[in-house]
PDB file of N, CA and C in Angstrom:
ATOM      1  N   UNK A   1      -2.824 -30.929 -31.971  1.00  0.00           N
ATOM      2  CA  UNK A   1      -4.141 -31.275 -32.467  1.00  0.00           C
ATOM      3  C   UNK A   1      -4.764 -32.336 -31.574  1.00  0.00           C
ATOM      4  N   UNK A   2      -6.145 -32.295 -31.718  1.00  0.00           N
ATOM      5  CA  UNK A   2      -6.650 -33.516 -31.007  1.00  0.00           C
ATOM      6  C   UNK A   2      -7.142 -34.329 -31.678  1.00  0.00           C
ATOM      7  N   UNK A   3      -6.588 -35.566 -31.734  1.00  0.00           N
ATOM      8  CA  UNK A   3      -6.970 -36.396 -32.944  1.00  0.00           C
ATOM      9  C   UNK A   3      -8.092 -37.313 -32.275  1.00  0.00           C
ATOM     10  N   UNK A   4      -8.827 -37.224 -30.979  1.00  0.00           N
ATOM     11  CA  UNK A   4      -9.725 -37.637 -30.562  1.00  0.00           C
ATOM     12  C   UNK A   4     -11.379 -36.791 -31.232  1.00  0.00           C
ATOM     13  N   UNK A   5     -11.118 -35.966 -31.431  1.00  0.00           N
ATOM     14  CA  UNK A   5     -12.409 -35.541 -31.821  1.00  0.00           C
ATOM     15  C   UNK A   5     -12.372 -35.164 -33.430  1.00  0.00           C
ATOM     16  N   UNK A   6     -13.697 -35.053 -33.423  1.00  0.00           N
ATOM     17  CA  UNK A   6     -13.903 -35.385 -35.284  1.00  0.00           C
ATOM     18  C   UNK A   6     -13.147 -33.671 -36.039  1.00  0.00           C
ATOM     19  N   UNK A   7     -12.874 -33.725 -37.221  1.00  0.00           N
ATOM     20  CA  UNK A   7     -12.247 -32.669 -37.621  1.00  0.00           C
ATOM     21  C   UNK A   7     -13.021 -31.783 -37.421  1.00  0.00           C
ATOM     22  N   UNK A   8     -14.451 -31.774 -38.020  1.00  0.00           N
ATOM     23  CA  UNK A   8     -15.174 -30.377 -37.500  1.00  0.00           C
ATOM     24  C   UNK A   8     -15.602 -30.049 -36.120  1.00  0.00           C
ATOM     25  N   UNK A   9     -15.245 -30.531 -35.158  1.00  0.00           N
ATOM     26  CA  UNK A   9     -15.041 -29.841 -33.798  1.00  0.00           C
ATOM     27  C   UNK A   9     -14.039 -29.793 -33.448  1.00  0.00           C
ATOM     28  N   UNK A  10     -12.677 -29.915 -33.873  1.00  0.00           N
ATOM     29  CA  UNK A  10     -11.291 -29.394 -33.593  1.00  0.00           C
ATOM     30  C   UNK A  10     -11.160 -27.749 -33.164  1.00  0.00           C
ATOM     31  N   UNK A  11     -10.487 -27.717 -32.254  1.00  0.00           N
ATOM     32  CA  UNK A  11     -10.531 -26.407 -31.834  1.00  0.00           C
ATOM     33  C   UNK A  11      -9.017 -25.786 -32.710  1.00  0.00           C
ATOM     34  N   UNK A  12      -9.771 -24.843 -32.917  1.00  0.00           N
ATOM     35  CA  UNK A  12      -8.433 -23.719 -34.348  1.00  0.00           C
ATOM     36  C   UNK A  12      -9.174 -22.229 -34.025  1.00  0.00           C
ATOM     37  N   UNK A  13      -8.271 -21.738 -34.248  1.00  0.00           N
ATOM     38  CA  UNK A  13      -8.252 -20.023 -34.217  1.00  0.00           C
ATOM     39  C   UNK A  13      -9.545 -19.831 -35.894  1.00  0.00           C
ATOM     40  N   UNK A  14      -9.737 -18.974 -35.396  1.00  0.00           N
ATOM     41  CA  UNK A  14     -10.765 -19.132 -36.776  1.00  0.00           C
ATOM     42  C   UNK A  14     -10.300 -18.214 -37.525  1.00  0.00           C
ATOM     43  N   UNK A  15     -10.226 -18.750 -39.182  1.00  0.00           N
ATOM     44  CA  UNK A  15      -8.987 -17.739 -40.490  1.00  0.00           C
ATOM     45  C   UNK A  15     -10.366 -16.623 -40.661  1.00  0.00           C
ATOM     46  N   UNK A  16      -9.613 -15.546 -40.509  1.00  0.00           N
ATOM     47  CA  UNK A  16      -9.717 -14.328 -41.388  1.00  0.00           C
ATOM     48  C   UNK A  16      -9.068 -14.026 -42.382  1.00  0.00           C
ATOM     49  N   UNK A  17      -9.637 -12.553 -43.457  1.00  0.00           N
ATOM     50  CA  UNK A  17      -9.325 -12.500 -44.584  1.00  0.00           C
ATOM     51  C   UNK A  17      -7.840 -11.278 -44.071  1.00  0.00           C
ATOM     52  N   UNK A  18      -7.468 -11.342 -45.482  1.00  0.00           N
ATOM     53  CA  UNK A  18      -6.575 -10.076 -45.027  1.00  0.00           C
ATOM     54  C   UNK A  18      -6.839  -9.047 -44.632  1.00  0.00           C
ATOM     55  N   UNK A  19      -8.346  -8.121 -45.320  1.00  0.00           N
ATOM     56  CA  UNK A  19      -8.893  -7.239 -44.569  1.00  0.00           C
ATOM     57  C   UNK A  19      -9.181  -7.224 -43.254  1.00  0.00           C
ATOM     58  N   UNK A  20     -10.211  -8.372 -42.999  1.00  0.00           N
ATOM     59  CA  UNK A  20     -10.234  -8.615 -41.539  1.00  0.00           C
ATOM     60  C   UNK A  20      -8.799  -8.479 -40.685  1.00  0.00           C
ATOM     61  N   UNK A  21      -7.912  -9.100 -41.037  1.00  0.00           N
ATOM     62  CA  UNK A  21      -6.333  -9.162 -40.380  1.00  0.00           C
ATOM     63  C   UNK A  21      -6.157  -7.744 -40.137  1.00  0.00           C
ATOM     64  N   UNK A  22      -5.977  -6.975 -41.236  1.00  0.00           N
ATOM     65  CA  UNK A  22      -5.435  -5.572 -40.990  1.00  0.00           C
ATOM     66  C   UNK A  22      -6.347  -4.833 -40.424  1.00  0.00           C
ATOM     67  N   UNK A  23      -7.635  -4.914 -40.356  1.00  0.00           N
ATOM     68  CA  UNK A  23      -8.412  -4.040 -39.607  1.00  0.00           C
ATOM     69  C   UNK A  23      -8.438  -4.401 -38.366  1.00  0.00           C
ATOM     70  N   UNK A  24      -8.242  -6.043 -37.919  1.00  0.00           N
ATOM     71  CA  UNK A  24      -8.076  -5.838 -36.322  1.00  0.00           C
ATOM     72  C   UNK A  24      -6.808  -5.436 -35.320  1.00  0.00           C
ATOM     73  N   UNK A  25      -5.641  -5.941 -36.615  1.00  0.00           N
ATOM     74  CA  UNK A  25      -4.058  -5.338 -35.944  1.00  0.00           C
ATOM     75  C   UNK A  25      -4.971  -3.066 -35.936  1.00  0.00           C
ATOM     76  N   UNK A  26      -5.185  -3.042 -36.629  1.00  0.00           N
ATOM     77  CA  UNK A  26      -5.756  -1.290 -36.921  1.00  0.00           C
ATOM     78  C   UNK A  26      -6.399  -0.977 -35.474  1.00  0.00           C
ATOM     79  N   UNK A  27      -7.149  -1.910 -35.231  1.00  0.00           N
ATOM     80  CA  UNK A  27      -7.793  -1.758 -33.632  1.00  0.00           C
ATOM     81  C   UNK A  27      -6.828  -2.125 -32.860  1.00  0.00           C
ATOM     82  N   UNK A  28      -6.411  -2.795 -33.014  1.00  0.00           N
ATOM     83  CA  UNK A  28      -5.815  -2.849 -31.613  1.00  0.00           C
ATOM     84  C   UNK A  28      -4.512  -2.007 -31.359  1.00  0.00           C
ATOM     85  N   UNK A  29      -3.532  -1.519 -32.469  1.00  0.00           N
ATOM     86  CA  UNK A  29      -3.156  -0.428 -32.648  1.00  0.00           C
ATOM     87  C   UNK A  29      -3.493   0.679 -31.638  1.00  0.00           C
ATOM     88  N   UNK A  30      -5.166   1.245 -32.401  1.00  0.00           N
ATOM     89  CA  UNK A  30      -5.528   2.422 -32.211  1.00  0.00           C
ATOM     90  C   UNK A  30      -5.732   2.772 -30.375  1.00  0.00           C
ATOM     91  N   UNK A  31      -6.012   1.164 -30.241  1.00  0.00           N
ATOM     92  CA  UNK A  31      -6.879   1.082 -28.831  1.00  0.00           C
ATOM     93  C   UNK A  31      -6.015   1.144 -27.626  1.00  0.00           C
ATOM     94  N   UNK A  32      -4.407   0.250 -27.852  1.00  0.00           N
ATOM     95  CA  UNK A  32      -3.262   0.417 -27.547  1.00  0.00           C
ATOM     96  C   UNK A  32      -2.855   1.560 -27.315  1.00  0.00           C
ATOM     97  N   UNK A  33      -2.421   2.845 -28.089  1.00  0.00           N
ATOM     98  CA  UNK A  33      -2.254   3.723 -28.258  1.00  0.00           C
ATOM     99  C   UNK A  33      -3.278   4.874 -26.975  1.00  0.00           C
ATOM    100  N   UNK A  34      -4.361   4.795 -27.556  1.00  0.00           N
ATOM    101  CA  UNK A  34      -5.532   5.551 -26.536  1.00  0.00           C
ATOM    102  C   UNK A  34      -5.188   5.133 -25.211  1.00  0.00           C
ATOM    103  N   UNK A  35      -5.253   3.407 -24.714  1.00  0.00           N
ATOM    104  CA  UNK A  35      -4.947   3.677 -23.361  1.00  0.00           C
ATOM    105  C   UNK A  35      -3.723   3.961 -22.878  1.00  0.00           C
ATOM    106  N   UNK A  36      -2.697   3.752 -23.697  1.00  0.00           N
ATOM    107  CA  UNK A  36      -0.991   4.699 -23.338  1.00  0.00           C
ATOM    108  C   UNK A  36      -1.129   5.966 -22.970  1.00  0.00           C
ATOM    109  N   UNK A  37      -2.028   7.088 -23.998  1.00  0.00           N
ATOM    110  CA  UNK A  37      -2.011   8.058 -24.072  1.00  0.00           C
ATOM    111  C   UNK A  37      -2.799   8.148 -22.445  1.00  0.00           C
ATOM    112  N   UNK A  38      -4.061   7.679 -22.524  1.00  0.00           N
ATOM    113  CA  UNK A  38      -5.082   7.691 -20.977  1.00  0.00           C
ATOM    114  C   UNK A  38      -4.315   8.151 -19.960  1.00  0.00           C
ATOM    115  N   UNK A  39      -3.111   6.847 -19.930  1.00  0.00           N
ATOM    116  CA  UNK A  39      -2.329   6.561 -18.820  1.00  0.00           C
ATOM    117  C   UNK A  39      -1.661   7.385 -18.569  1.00  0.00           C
ATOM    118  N   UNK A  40      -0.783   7.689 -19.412  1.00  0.00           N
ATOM    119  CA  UNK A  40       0.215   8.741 -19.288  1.00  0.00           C
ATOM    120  C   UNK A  40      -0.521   9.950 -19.119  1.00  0.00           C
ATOM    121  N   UNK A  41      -1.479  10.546 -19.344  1.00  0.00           N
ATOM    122  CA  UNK A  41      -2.558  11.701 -18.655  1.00  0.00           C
ATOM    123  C   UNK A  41      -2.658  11.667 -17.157  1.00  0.00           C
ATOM    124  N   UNK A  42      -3.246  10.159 -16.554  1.00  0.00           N
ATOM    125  CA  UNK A  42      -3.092  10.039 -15.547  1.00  0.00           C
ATOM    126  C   UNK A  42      -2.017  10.282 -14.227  1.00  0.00           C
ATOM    127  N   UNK A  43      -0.804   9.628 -15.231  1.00  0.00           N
ATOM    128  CA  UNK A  43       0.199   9.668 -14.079  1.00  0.00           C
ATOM    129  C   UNK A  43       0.555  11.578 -13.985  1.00  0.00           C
ATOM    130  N   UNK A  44       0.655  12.169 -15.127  1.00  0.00           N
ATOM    131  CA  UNK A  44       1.075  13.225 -15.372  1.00  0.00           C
ATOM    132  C   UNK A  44       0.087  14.230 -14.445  1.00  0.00           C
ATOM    133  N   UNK A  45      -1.027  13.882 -14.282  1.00  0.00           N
ATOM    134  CA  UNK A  45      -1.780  14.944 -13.449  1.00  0.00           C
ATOM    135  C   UNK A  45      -1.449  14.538 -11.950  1.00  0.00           C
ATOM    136  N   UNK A  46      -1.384  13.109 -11.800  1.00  0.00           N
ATOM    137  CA  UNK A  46      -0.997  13.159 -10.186  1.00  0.00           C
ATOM    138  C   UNK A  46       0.258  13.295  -9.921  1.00  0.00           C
ATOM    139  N   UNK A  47       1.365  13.368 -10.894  1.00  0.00           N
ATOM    140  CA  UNK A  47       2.857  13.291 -10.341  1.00  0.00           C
ATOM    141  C   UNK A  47       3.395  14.598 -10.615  1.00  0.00           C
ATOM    142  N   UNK A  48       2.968  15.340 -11.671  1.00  0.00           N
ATOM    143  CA  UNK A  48       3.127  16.837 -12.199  1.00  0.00           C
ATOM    144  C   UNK A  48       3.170  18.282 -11.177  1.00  0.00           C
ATOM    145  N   UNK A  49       2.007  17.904 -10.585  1.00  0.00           N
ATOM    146  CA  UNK A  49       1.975  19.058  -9.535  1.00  0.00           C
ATOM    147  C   UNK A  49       3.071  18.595  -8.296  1.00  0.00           C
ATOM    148  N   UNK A  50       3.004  17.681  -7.860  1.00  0.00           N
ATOM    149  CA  UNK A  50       4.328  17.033  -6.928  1.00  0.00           C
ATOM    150  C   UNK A  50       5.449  17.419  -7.209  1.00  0.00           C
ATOM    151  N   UNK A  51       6.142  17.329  -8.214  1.00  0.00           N
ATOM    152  CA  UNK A  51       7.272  17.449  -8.731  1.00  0.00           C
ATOM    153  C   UNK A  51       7.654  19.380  -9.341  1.00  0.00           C
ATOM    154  N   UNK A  52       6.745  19.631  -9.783  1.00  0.00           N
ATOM    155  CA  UNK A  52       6.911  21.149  -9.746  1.00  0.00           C
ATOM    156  C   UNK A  52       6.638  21.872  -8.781  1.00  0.00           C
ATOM    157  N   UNK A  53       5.604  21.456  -7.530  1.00  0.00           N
ATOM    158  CA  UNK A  53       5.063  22.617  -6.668  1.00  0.00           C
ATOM    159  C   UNK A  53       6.515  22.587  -5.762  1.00  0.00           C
ATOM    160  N   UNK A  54       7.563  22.193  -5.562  1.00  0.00           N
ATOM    161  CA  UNK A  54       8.726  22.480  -4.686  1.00  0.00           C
ATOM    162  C   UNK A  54       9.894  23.142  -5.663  1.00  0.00           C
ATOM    163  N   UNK A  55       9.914  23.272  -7.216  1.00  0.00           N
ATOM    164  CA  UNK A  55      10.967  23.723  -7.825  1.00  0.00           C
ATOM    165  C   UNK A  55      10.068  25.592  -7.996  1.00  0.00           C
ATOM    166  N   UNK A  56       8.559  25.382  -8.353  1.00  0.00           N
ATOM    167  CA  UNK A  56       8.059  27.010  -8.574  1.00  0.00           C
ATOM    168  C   UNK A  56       7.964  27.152  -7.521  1.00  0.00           C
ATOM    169  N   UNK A  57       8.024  28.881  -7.425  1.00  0.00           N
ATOM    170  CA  UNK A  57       7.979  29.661  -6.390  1.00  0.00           C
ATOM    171  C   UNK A  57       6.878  30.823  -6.519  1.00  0.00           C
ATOM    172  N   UNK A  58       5.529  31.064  -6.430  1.00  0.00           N
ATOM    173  CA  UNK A  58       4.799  31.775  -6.985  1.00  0.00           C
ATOM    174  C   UNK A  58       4.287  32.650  -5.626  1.00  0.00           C
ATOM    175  N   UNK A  59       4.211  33.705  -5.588  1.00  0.00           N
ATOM    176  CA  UNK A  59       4.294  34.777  -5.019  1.00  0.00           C
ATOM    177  C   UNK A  59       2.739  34.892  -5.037  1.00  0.00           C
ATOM    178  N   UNK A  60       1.226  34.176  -4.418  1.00  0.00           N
ATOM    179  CA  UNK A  60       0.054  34.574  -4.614  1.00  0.00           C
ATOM    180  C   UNK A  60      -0.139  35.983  -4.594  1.00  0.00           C
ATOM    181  N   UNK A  61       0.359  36.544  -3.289  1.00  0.00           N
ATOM    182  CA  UNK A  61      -0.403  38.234  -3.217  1.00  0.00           C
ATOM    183  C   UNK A  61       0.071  39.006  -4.049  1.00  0.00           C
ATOM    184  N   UNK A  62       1.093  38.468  -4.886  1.00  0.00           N
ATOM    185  CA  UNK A  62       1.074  39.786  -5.867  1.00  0.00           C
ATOM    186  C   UNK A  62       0.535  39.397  -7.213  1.00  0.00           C
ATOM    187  N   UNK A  63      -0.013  38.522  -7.159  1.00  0.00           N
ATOM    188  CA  UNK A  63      -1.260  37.725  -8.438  1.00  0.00           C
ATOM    189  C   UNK A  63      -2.549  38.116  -8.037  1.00  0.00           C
ATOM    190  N   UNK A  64      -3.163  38.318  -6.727  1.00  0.00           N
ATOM    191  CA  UNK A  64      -4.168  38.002  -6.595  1.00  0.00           C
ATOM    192  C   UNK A  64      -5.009  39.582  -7.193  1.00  0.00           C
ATOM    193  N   UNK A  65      -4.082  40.152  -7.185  1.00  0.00           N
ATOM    194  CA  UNK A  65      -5.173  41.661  -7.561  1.00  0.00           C
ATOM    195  C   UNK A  65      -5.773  41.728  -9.028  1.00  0.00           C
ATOM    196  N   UNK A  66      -4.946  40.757  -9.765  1.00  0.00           N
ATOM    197  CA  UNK A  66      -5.559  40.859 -11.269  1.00  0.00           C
ATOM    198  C   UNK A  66      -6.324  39.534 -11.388  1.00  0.00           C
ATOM    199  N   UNK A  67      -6.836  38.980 -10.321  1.00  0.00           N
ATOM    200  CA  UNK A  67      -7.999  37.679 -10.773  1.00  0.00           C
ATOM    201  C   UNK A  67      -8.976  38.138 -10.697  1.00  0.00           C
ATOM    202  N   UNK A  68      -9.843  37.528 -11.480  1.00  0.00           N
ATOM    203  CA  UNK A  68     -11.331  38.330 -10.903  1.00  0.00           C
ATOM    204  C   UNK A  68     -11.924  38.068  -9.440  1.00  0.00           C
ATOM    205  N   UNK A  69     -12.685  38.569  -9.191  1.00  0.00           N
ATOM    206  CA  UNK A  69     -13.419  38.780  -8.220  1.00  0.00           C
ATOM    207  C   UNK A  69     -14.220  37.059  -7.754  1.00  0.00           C
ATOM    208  N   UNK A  70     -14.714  36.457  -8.668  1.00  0.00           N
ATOM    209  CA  UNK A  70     -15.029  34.864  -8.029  1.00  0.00           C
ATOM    210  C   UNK A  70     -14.290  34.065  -7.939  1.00  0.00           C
ATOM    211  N   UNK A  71     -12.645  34.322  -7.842  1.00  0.00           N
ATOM    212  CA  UNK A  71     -11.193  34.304  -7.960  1.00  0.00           C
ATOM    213  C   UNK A  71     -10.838  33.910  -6.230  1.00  0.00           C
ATOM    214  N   UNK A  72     -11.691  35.094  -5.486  1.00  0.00           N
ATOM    215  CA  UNK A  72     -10.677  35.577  -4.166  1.00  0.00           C
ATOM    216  C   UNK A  72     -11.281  34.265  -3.174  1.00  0.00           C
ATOM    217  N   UNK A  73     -10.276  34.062  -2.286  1.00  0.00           N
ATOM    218  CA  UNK A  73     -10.652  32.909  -1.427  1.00  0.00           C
ATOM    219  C   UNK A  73     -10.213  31.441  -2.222  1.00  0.00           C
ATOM    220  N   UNK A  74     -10.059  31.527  -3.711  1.00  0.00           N
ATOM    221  CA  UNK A  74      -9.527  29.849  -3.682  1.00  0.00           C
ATOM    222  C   UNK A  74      -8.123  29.541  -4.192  1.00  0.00           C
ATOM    223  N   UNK A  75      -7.327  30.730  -3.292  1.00  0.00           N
ATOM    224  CA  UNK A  75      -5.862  30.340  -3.396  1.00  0.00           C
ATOM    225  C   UNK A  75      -5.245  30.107  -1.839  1.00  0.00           C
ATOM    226  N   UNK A  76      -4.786  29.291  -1.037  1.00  0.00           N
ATOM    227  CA  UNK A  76      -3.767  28.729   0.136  1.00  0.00           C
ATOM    228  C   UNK A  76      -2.343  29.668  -0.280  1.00  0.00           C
ATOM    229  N   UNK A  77      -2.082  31.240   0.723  1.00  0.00           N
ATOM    230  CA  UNK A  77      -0.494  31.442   0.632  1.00  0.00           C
ATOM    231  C   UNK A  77       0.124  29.830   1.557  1.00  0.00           C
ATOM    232  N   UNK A  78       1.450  29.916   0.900  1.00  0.00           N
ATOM    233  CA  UNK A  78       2.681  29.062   1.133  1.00  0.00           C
ATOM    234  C   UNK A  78       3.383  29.552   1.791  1.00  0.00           C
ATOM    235  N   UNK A  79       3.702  28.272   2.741  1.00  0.00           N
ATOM    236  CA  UNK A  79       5.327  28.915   3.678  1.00  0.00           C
ATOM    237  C   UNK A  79       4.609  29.932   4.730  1.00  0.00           C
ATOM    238  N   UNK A  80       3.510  29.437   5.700  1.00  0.00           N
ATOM    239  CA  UNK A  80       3.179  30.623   6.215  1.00  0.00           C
ATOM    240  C   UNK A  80       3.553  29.290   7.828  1.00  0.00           C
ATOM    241  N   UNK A  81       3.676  29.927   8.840  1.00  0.00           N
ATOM    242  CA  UNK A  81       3.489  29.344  10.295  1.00  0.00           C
ATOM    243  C   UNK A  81       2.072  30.005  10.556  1.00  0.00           C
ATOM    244  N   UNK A  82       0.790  28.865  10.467  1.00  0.00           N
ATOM    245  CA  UNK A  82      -0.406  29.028  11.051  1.00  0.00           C
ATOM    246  C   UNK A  82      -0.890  28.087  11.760  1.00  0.00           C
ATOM    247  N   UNK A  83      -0.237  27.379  12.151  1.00  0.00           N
ATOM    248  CA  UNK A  83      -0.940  26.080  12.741  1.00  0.00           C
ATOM    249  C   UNK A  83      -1.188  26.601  14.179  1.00  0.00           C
ATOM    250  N   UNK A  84      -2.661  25.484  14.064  1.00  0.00           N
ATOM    251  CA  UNK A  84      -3.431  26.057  15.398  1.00  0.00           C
ATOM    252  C   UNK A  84      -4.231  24.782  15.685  1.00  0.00           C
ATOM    253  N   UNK A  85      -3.404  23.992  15.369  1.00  0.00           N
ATOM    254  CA  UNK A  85      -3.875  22.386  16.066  1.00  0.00           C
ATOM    255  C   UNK A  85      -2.795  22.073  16.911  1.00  0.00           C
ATOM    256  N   UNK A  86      -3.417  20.593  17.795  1.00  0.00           N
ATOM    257  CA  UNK A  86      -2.965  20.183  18.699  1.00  0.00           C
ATOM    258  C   UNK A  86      -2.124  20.940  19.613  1.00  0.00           C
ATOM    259  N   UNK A  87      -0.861  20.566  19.963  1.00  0.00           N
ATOM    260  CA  UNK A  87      -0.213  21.621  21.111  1.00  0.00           C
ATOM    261  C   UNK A  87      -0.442  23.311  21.055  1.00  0.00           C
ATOM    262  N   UNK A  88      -0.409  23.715  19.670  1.00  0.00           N
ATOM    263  CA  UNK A  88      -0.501  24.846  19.394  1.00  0.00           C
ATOM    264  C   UNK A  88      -1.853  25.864  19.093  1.00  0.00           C
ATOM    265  N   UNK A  89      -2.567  24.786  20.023  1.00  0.00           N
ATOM    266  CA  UNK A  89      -3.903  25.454  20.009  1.00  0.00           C
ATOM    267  C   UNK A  89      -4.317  26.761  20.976  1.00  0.00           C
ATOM    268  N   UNK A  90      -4.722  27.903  20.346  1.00  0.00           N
ATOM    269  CA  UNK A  90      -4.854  28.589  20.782  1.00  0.00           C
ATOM    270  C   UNK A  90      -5.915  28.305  22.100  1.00  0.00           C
ATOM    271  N   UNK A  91      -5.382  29.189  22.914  1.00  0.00           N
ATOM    272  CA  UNK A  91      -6.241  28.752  24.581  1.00  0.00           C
ATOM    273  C   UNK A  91      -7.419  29.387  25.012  1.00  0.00           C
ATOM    274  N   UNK A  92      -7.882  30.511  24.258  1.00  0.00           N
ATOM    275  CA  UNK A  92      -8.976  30.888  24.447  1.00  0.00           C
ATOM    276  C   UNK A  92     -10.505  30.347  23.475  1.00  0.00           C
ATOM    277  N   UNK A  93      -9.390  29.381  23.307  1.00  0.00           N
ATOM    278  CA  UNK A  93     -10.698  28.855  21.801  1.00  0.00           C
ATOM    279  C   UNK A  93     -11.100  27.467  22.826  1.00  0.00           C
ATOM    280  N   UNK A  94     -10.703  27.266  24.138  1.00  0.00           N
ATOM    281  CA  UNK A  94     -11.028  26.103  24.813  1.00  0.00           C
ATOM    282  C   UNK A  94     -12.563  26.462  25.340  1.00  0.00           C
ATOM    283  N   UNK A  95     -13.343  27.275  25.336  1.00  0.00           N
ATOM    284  CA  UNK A  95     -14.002  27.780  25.876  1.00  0.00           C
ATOM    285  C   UNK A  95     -15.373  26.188  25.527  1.00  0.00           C
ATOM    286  N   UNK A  96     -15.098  25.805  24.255  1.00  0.00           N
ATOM    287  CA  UNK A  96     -16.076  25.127  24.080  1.00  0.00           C
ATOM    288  C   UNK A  96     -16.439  23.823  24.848  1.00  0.00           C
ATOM    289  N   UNK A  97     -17.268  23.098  25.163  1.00  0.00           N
ATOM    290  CA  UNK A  97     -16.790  21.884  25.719  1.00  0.00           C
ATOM    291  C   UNK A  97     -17.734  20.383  25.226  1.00  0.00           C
ATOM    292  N   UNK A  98     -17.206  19.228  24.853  1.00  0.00           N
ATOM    293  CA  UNK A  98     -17.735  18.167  24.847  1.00  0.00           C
ATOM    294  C   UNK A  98     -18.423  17.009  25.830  1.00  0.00           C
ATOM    295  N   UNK A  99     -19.360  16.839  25.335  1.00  0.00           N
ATOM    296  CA  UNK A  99     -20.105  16.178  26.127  1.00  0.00           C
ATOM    297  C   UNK A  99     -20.643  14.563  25.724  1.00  0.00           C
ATOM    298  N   UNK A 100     -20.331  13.353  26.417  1.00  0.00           N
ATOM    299  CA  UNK A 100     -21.108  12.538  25.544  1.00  0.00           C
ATOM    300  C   UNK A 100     -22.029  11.766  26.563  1.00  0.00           C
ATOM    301  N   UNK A 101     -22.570  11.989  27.360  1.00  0.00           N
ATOM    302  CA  UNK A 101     -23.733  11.858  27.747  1.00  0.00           C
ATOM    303  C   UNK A 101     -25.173  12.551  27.415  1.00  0.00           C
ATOM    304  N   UNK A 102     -26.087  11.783  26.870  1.00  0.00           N
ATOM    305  CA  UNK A 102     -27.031  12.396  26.378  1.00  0.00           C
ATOM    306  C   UNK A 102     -28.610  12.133  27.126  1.00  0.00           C
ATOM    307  N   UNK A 103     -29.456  12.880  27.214  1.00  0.00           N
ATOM    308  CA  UNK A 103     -30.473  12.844  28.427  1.00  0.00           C
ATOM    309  C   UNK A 103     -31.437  11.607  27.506  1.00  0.00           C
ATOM    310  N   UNK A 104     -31.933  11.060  28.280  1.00  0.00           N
ATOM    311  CA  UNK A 104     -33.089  10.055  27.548  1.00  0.00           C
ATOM    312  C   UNK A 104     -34.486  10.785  26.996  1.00  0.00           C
ATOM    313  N   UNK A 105     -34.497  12.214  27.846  1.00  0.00           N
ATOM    314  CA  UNK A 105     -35.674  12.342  27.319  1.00  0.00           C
ATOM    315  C   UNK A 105     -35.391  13.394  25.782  1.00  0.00           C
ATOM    316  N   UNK A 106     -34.804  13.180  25.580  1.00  0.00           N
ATOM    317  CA  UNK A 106     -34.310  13.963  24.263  1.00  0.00           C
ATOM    318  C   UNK A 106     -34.713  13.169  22.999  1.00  0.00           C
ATOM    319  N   UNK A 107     -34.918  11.591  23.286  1.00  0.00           N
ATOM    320  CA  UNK A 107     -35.028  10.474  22.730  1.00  0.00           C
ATOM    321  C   UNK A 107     -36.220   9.867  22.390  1.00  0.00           C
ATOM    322  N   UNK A 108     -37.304  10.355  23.612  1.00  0.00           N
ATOM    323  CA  UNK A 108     -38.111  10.675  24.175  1.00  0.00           C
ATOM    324  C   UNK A 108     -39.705  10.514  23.092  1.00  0.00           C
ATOM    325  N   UNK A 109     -40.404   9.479  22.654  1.00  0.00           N
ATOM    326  CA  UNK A 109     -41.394  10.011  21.257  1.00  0.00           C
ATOM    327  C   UNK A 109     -42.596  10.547  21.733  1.00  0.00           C
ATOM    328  N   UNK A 110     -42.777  10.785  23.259  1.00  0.00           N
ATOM    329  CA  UNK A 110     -43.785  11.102  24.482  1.00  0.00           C
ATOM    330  C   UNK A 110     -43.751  12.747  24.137  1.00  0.00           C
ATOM    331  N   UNK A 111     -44.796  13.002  23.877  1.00  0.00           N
ATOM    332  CA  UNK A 111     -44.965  14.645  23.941  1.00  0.00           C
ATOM    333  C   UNK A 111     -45.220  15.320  25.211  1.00  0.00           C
TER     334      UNK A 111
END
């Protein structure tokens, strides 16, 4: 206590009734609960697919004939050798070429 200041500015938790009591343990309960549940949603969607996509083994092309039709194109087959970056870049695709010099009059606001 602080016996320097007068009783009515003493700092104290301020009394509630019993209702009040049980309705805020009730919140905070409820609120507790909701963000557990949140959380555990969270981790479960980012750690879920991690942890199962190496134990399933799902065979796309023999799924893909019974999806519908606005279906085709948003499945990646697995386990394929396609890489076509860096060393393994195909050599006729060099054809293109970069440039980073650029002309001034391109820049130019002179008609």
């Amino acid at each position: 206590m602080l016996f320097w200041l007068k009783p009515n500015r003493q700092i104290s938790p301020p009394i509630y009734s019993l209702k009040q009591a049980r309705l805020r343990k009730r919140m905070i309960r409820k609120y507790a609960s909701l963000y557990c549940a949140v959380l555990l949603g969270f981790v479960v969607m980012i750690a879920a697919p991690a942890a199962v996509g190496s134990m399933k083994n799902v065979d796309i092309a023999s799924v893909l004939p019974d999806l519908p039709d606005i279906a085709t194109g948003l499945f990646q087959p697995r386990h394929q050798d396609n890489n076509d970056t860096g060393s393994n870049t195909v050599r006729s695709w060099t054809t293109y070429s970069w440039t980073t010099k650029t002309s001034i009059s391109t820049w130019s606001t002179k008609a």
